[in-house]
C-alpha atoms as a PDB file:
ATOM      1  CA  UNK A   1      33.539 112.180 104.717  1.00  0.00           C
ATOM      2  CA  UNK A   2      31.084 111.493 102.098  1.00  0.00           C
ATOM      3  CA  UNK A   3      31.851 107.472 101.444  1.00  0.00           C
ATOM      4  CA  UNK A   4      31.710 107.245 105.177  1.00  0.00           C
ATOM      5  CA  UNK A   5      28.579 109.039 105.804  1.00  0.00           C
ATOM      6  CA  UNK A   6      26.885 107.024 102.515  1.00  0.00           C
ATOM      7  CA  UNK A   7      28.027 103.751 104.345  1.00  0.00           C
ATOM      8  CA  UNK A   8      26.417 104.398 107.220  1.00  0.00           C
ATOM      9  CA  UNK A   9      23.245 106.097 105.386  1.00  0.00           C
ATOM     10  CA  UNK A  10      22.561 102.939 103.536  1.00  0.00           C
ATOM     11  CA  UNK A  11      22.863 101.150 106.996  1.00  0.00           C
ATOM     12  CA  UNK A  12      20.235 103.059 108.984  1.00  0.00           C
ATOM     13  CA  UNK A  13      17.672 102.254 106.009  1.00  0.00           C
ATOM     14  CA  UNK A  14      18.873  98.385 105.331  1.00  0.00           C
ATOM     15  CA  UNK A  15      17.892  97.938 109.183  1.00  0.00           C
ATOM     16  CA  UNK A  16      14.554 100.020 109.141  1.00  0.00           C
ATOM     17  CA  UNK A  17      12.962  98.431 105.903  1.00  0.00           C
ATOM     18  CA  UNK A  18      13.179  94.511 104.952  1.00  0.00           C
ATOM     19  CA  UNK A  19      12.608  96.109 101.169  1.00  0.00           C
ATOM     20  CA  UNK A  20      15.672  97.885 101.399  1.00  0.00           C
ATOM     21  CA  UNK A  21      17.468  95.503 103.382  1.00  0.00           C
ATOM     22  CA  UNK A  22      16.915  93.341 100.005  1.00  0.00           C
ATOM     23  CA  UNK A  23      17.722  95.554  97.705  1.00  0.00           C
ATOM     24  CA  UNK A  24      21.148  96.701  99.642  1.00  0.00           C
ATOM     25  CA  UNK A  25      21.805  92.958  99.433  1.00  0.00           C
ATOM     26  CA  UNK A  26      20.870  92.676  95.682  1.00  0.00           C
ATOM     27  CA  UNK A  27      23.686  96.103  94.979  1.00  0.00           C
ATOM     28  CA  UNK A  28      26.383  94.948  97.029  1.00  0.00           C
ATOM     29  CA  UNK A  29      26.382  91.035  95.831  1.00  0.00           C
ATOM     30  CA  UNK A  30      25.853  89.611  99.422  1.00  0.00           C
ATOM     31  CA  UNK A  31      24.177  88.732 102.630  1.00  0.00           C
ATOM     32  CA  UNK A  32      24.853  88.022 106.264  1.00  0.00           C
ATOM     33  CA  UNK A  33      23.162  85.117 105.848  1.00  0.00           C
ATOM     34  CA  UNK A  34      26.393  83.280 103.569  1.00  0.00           C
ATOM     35  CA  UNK A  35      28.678  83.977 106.577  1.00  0.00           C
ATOM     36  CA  UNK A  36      29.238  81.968 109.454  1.00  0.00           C
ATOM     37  CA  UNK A  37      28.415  83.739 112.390  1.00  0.00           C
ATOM     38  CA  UNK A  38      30.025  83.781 115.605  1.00  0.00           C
ATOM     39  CA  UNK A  39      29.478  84.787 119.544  1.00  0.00           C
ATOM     40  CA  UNK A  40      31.442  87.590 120.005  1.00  0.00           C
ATOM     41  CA  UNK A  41      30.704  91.060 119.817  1.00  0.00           C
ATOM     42  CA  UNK A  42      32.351  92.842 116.642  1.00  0.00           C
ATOM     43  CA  UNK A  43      32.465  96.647 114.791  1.00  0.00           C
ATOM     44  CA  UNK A  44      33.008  97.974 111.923  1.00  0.00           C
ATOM     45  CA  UNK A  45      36.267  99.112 110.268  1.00  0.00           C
ATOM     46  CA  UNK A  46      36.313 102.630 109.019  1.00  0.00           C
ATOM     47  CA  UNK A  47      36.050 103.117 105.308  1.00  0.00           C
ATOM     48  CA  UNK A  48      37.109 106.556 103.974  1.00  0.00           C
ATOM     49  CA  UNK A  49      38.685 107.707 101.372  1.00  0.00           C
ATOM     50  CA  UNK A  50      42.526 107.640 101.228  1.00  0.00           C
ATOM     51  CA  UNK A  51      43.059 111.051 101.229  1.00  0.00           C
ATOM     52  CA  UNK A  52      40.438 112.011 104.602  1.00  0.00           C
ATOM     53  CA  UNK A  53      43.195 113.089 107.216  1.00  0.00           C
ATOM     54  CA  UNK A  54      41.000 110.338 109.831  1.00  0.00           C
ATOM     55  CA  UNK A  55      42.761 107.409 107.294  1.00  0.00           C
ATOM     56  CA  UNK A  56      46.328 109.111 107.574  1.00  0.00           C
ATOM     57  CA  UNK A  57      46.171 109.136 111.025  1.00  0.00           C
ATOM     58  CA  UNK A  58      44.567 105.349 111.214  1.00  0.00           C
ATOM     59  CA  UNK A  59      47.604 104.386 108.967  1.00  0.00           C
ATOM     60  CA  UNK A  60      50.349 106.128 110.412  1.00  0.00           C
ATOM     61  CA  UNK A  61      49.006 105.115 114.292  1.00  0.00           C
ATOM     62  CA  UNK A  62      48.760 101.520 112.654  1.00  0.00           C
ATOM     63  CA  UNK A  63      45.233 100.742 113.358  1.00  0.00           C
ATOM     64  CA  UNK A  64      43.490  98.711 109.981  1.00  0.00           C
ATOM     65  CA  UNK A  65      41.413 100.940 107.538  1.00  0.00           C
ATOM     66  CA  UNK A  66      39.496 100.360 103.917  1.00  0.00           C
ATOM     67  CA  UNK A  67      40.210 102.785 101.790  1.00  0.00           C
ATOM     68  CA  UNK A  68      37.847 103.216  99.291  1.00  0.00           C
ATOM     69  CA  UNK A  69      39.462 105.100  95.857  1.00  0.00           C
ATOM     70  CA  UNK A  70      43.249 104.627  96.028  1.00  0.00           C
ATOM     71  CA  UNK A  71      42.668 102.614  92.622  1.00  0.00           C
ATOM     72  CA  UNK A  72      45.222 100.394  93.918  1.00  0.00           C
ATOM     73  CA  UNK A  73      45.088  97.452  91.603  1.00  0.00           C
ATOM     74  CA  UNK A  74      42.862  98.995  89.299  1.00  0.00           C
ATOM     75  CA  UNK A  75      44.423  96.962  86.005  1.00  0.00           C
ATOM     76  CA  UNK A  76      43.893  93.677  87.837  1.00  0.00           C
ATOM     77  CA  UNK A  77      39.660  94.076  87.774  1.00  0.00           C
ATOM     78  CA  UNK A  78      39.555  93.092  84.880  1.00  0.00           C
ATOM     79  CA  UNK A  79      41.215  89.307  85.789  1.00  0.00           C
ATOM     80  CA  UNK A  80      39.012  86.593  86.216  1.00  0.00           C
ATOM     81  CA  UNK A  81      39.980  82.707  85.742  1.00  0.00           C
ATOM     82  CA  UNK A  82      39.738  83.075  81.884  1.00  0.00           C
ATOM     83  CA  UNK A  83      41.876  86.111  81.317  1.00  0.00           C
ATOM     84  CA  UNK A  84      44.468  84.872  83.904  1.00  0.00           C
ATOM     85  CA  UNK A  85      44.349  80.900  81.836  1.00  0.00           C
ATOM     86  CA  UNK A  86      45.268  82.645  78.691  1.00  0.00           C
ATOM     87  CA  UNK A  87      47.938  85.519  79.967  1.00  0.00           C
ATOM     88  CA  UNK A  88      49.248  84.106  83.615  1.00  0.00           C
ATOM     89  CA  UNK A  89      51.987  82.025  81.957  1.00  0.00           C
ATOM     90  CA  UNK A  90      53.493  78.264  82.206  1.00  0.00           C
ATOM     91  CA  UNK A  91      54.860  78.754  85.718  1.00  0.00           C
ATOM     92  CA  UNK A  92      53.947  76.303  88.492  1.00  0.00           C
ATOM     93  CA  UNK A  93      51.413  77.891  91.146  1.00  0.00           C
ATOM     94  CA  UNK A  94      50.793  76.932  94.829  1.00  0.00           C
ATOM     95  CA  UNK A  95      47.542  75.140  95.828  1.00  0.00           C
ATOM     96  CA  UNK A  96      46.232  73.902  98.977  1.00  0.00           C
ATOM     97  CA  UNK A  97      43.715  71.094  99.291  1.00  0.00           C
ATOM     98  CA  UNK A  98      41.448  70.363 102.185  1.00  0.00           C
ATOM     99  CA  UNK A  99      38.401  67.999 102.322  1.00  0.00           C
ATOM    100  CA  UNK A 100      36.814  71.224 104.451  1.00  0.00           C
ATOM    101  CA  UNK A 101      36.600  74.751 104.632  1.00  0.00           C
ATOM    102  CA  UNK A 102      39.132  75.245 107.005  1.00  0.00           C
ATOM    103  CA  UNK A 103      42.948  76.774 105.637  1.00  0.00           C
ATOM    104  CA  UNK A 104      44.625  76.310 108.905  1.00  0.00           C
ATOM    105  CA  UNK A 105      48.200  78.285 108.637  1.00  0.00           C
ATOM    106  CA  UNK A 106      51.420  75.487 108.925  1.00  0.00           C
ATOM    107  CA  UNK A 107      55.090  75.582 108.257  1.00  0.00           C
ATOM    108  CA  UNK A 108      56.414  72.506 106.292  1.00  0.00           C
ATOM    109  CA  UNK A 109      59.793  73.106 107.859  1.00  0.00           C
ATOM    110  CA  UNK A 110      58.740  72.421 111.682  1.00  0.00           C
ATOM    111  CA  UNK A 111      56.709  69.416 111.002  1.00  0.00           C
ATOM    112  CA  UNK A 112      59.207  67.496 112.308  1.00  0.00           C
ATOM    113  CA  UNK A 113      59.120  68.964 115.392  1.00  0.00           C
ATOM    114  CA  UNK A 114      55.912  67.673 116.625  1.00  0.00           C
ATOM    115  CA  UNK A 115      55.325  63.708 116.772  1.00  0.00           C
ATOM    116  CA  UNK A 116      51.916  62.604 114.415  1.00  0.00           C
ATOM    117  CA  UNK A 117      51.012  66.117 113.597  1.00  0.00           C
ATOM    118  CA  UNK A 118      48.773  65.425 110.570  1.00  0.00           C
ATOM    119  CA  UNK A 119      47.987  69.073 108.845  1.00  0.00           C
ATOM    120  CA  UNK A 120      44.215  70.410 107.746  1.00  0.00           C
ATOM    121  CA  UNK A 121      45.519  70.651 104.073  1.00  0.00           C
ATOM    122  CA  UNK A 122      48.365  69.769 101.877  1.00  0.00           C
ATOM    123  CA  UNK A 123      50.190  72.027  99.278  1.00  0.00           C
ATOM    124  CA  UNK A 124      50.842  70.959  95.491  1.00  0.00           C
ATOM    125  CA  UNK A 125      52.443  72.171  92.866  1.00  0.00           C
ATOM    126  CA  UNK A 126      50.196  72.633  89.579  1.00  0.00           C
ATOM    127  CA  UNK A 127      50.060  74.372  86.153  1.00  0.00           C
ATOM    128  CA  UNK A 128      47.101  77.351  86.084  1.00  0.00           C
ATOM    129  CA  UNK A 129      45.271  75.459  83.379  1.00  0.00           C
ATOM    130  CA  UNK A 130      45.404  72.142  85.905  1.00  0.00           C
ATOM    131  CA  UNK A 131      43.978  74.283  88.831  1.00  0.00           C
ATOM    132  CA  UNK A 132      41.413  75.548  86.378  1.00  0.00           C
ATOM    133  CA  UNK A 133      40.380  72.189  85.592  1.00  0.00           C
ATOM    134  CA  UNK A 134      40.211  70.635  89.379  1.00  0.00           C
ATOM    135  CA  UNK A 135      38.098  73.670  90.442  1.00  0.00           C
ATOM    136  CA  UNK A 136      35.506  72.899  87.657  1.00  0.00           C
ATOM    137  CA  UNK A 137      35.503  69.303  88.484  1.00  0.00           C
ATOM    138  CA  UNK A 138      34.783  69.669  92.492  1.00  0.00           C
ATOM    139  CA  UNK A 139      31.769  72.255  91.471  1.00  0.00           C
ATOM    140  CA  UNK A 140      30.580  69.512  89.087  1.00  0.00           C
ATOM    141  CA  UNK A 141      30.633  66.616  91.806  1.00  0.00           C
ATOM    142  CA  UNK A 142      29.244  68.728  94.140  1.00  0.00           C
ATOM    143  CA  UNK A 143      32.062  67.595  96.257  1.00  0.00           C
ATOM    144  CA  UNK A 144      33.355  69.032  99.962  1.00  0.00           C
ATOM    145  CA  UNK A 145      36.666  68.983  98.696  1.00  0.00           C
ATOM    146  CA  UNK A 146      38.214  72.771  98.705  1.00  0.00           C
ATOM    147  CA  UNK A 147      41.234  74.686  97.008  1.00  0.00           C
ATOM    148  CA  UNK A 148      43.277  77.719  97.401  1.00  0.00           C
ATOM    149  CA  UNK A 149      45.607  78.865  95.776  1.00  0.00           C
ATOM    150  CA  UNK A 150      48.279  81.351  97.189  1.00  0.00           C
ATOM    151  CA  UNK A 151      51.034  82.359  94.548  1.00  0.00           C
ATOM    152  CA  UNK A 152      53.535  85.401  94.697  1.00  0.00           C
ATOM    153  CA  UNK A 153      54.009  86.604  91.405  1.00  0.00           C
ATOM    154  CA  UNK A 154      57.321  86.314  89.611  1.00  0.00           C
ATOM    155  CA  UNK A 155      59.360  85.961  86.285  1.00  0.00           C
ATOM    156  CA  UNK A 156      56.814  83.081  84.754  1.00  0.00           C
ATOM    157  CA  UNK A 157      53.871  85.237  84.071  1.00  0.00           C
ATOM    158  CA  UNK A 158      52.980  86.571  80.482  1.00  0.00           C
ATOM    159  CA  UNK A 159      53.696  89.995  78.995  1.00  0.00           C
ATOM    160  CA  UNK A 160      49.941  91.098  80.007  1.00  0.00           C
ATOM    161  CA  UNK A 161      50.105  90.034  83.864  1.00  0.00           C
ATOM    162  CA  UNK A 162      53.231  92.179  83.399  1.00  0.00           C
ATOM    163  CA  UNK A 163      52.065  95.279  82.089  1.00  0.00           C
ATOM    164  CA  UNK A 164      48.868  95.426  84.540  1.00  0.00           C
ATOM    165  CA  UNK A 165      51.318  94.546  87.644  1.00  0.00           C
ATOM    166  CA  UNK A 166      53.264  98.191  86.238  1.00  0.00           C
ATOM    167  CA  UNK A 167      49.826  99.699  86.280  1.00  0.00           C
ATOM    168  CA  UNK A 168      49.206  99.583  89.916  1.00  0.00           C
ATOM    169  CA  UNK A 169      49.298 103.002  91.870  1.00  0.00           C
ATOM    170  CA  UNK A 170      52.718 102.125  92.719  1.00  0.00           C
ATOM    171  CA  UNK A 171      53.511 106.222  93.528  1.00  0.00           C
ATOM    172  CA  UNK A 172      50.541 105.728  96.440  1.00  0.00           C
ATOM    173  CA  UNK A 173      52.401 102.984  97.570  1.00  0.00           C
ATOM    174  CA  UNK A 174      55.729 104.454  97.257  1.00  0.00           C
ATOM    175  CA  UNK A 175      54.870 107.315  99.351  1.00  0.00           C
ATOM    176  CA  UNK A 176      53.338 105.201 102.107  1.00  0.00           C
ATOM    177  CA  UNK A 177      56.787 103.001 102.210  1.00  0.00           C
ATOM    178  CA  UNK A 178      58.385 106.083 102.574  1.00  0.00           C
ATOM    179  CA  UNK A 179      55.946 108.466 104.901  1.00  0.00           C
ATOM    180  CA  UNK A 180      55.868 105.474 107.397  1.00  0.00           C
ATOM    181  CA  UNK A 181      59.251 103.874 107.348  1.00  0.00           C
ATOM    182  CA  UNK A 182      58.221 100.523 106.334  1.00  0.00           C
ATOM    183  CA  UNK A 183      60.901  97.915 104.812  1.00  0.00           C
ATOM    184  CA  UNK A 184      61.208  96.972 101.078  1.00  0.00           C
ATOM    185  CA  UNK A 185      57.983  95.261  99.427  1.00  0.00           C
ATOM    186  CA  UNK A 186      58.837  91.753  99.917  1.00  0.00           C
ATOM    187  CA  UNK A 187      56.063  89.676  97.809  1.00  0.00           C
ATOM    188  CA  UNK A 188      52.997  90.427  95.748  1.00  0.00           C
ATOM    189  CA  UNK A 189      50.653  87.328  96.649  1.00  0.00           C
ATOM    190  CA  UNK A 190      47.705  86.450  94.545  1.00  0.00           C
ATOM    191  CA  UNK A 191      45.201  84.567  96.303  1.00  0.00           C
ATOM    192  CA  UNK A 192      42.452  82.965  94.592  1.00  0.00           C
ATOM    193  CA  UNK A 193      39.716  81.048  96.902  1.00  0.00           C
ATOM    194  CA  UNK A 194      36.645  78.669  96.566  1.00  0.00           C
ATOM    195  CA  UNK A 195      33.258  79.961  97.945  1.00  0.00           C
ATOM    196  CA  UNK A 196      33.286  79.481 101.697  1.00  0.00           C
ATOM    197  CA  UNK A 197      36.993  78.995 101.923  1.00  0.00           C
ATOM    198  CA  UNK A 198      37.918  80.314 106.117  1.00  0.00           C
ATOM    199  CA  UNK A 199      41.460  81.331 107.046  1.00  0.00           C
ATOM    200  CA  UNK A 200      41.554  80.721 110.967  1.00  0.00           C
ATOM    201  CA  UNK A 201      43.240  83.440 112.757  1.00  0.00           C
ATOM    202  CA  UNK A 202      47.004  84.379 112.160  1.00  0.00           C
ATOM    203  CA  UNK A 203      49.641  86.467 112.558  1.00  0.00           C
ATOM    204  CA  UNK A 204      50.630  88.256 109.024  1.00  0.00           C
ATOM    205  CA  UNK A 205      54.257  89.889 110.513  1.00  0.00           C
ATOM    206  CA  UNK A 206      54.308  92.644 107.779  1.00  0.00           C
ATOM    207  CA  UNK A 207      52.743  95.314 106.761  1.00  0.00           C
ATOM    208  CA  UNK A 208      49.554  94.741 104.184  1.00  0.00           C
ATOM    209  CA  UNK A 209      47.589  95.968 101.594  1.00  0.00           C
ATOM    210  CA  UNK A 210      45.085  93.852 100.879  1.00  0.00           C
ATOM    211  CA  UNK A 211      42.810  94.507  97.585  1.00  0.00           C
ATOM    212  CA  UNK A 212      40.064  92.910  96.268  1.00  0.00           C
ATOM    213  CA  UNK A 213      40.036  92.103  92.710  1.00  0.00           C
ATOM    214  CA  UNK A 214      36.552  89.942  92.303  1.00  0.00           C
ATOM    215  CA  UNK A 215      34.275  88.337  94.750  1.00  0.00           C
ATOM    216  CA  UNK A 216      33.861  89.283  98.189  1.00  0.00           C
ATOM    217  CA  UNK A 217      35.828  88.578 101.648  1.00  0.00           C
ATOM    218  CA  UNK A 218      34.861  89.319 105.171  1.00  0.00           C
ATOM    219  CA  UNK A 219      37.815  89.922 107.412  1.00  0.00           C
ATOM    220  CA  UNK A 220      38.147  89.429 111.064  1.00  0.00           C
ATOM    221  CA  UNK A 221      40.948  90.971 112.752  1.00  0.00           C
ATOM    222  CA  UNK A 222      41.523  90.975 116.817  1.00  0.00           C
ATOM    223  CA  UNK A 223      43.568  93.262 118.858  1.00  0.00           C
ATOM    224  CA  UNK A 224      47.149  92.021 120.247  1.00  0.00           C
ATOM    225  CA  UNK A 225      45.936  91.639 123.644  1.00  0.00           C
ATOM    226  CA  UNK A 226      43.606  88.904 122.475  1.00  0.00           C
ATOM    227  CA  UNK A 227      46.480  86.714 121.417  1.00  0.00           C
ATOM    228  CA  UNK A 228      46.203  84.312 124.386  1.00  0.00           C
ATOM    229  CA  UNK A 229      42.364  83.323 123.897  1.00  0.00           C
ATOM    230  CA  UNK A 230      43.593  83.472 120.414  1.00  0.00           C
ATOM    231  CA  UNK A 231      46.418  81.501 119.437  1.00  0.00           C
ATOM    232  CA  UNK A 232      47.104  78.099 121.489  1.00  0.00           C
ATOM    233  CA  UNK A 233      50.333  76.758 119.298  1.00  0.00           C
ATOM    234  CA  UNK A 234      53.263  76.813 121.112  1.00  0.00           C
ATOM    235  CA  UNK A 235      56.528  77.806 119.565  1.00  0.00           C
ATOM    236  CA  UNK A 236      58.383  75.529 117.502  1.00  0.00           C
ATOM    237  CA  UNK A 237      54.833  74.278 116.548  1.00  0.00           C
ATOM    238  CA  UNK A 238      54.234  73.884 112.793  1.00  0.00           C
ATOM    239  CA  UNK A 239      51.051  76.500 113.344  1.00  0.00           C
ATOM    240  CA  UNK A 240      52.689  78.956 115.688  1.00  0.00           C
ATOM    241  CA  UNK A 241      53.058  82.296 113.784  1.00  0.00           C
ATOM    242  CA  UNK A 242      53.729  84.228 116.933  1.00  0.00           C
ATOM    243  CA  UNK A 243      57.244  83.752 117.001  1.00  0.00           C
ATOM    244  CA  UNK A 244      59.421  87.138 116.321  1.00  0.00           C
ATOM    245  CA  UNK A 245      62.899  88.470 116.073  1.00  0.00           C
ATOM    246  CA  UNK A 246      63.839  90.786 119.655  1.00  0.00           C
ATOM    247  CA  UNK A 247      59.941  91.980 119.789  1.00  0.00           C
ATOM    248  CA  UNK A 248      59.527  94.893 122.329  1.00  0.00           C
ATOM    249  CA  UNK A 249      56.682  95.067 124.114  1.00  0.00           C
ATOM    250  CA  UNK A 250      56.155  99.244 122.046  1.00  0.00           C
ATOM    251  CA  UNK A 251      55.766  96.305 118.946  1.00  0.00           C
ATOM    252  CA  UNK A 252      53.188  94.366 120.723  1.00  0.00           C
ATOM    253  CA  UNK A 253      50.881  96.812 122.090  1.00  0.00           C
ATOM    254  CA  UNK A 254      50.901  99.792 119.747  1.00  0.00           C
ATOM    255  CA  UNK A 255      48.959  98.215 116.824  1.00  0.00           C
ATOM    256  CA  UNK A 256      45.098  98.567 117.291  1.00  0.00           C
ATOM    257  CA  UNK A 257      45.551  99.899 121.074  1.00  0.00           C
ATOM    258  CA  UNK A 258      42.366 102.530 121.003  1.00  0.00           C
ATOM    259  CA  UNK A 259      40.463  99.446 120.133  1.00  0.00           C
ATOM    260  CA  UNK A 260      38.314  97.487 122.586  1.00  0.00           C
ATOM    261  CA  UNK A 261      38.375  93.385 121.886  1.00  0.00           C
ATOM    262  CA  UNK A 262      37.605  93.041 118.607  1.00  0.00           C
ATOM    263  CA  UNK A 263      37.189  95.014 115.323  1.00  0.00           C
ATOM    264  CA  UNK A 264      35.981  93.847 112.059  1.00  0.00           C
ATOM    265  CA  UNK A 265      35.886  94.577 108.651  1.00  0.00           C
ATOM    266  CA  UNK A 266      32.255  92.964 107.097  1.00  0.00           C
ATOM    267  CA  UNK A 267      32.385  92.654 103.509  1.00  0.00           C
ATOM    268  CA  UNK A 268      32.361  96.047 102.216  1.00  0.00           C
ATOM    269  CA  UNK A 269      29.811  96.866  99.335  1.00  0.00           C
ATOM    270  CA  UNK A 270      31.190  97.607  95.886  1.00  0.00           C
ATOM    271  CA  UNK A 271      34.623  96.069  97.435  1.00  0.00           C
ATOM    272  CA  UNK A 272      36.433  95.779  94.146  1.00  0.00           C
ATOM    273  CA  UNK A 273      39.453  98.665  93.747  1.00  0.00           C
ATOM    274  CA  UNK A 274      39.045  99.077  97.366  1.00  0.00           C
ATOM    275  CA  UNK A 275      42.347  98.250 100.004  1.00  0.00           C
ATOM    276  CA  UNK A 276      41.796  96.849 103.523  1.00  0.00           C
ATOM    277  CA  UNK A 277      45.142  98.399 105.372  1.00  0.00           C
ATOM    278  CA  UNK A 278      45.904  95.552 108.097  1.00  0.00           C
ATOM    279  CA  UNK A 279      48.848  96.398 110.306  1.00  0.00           C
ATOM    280  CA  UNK A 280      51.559  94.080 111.391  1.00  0.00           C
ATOM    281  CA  UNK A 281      51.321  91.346 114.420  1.00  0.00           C
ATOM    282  CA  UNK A 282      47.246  91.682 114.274  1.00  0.00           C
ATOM    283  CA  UNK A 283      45.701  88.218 113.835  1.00  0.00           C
ATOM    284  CA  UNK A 284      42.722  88.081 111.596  1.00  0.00           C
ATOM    285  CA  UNK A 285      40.883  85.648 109.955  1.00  0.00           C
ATOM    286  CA  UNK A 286      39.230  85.752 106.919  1.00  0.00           C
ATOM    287  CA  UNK A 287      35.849  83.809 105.048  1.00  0.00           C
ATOM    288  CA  UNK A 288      35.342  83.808 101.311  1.00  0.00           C
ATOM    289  CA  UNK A 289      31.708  84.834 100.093  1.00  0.00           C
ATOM    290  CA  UNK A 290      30.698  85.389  96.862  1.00  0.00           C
ATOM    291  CA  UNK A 291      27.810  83.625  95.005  1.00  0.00           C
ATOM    292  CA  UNK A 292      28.586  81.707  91.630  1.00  0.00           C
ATOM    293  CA  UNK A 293      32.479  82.890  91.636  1.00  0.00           C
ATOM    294  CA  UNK A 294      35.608  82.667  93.098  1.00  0.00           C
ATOM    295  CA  UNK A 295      37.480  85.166  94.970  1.00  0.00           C
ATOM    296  CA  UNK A 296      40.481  87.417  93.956  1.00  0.00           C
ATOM    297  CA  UNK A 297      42.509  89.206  95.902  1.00  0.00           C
ATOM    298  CA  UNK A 298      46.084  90.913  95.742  1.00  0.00           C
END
């Protein structure tokens, strides 16, 4: 409707004017030119607005979607690393180190299982403030070294954290649980990324929302039948993610079957507020890019 036809307005001019090209770049807070690009062919994902009947039918025939105005985590805009310092609480939070850009998926439980495997990153345990304080330190050095952090949110965090968390549009998200017959909400995972930061391609075996609080994130995400050029890890590996309980093959093919190889979701302008809805068993990968700030999402 009229996000969608403003998206693609803005798109026709960016490509027939280098001026405007600039100035779309200047508005939205990126370029293609802080992404790493790649050799296959890719398309956009639909962005409409969340209550366009075209994004009900993308959600309920579980094919991914933005959606532009569900004010989803609207209390959260307002975090950045200061305001979550002074209000996230004395809990312990999870961060992964790597000496590159690469996050490569692993389970800690099926190391074991395969002789010498030497993961891309290691996990620690760490205080807010101390993450706050390695972060500034690695942009001071100017080292390669990169963190992530990846924390579901629980009991430890302060009595603001709290009362934004009961601000979300939890009534949109009700409905959807209920409309689609999806399970009980399982985690809420706050994810907070370095510049540059890439997620290789995964399964996530749920059901997501994924909003963006600050910063900006392109996401890739590949249809099922792609999972063989996709995903080399055998089972039992420490980086398989394929494995599932009694799949049917109705589970593997439905999600993202009108779609041809690949469909992608470039980083949408004016992202913050807005949801990415990314189905169940479809591998995506994602790529931090934001200029002079880290990345928040929910």
């Amino acid at each position: 409707m009229e996000e969608a036809s403003k998206s693609r307005s803005e798109a026709t001019e960016a490509s027939s004017s280098p001026q405007t090209a600039a100035e779309t770049e200047e508005l939205r807070g990126w370029s293609e030119a802080q992404f790493r690009h790649y050799s296959f062919a890719t398309r956009p994902i639909a962005r409409l607005r969340h209550g366009d009947p075209r994004a009900e039918e993308l959600l309920e025939s579980e094919e991914p979607v933005v959606l532009t105005d569900t004010n989803l985590v609207y209390p959260a805009l307002k975090w950045d690393l200061d305001y979550l310092q002074e209000n996230i609480g004395s809990g312990d939070f999870s961060v992964y180190r790597a000496s590159t850009h690469k996050f490569l998926y692993y389970d800690e439980k099926k190391m074991a299982n395969v002789k010498n495997f030497k993961p891309k990153s290691s996990r620690e345990e760490m205080k807010f403030r101390d993450f706050m304080a390695q972060l500034q330190e690695i942009e001071q050095q100017g080292s390669g070294e990169r963190l992530y952090l990846q924390q579901t949110l629980n009991d430890t965090v302060g009595r603001k954290i709290v009362v934004d968390f009961l601000g979300f549009n939890w009534n949109w998200i009700n409905r959807q649980q209920t409309k689609r017959g999806w399970g009980q909400l399982t985690s809420n995972l706050l994810l907070i990324g370095m510049e540059g930061n890439v997620t290789p391609a995964h399964y996530d075996e749920q059901q997501n929302f994924f909003a963006q609080i600050k910063g900006y994130k392109r996401c890739i995400l590949f249809s099922p039948d792609q999972f063989e050029c996709l995903y080399p890890y055998p089972v039992h590996h420490p980086c398989d993610r394929q494995s599932q309980g009694a799949p049917t093959p109705k589970r593997i093919e439905y999600p993202l079957k009108a779609h041809q190889k690949v469909a992608v979701m470039r980083n949408i302008e004016k992202m913050l507020g807005e949801a990415l809805g990314n189905p169940q068993e479809v591998k995506y990968g994602s790529q931090t890019g934001c200029s002079n700030h880290n990345l928040f999402s929910f």
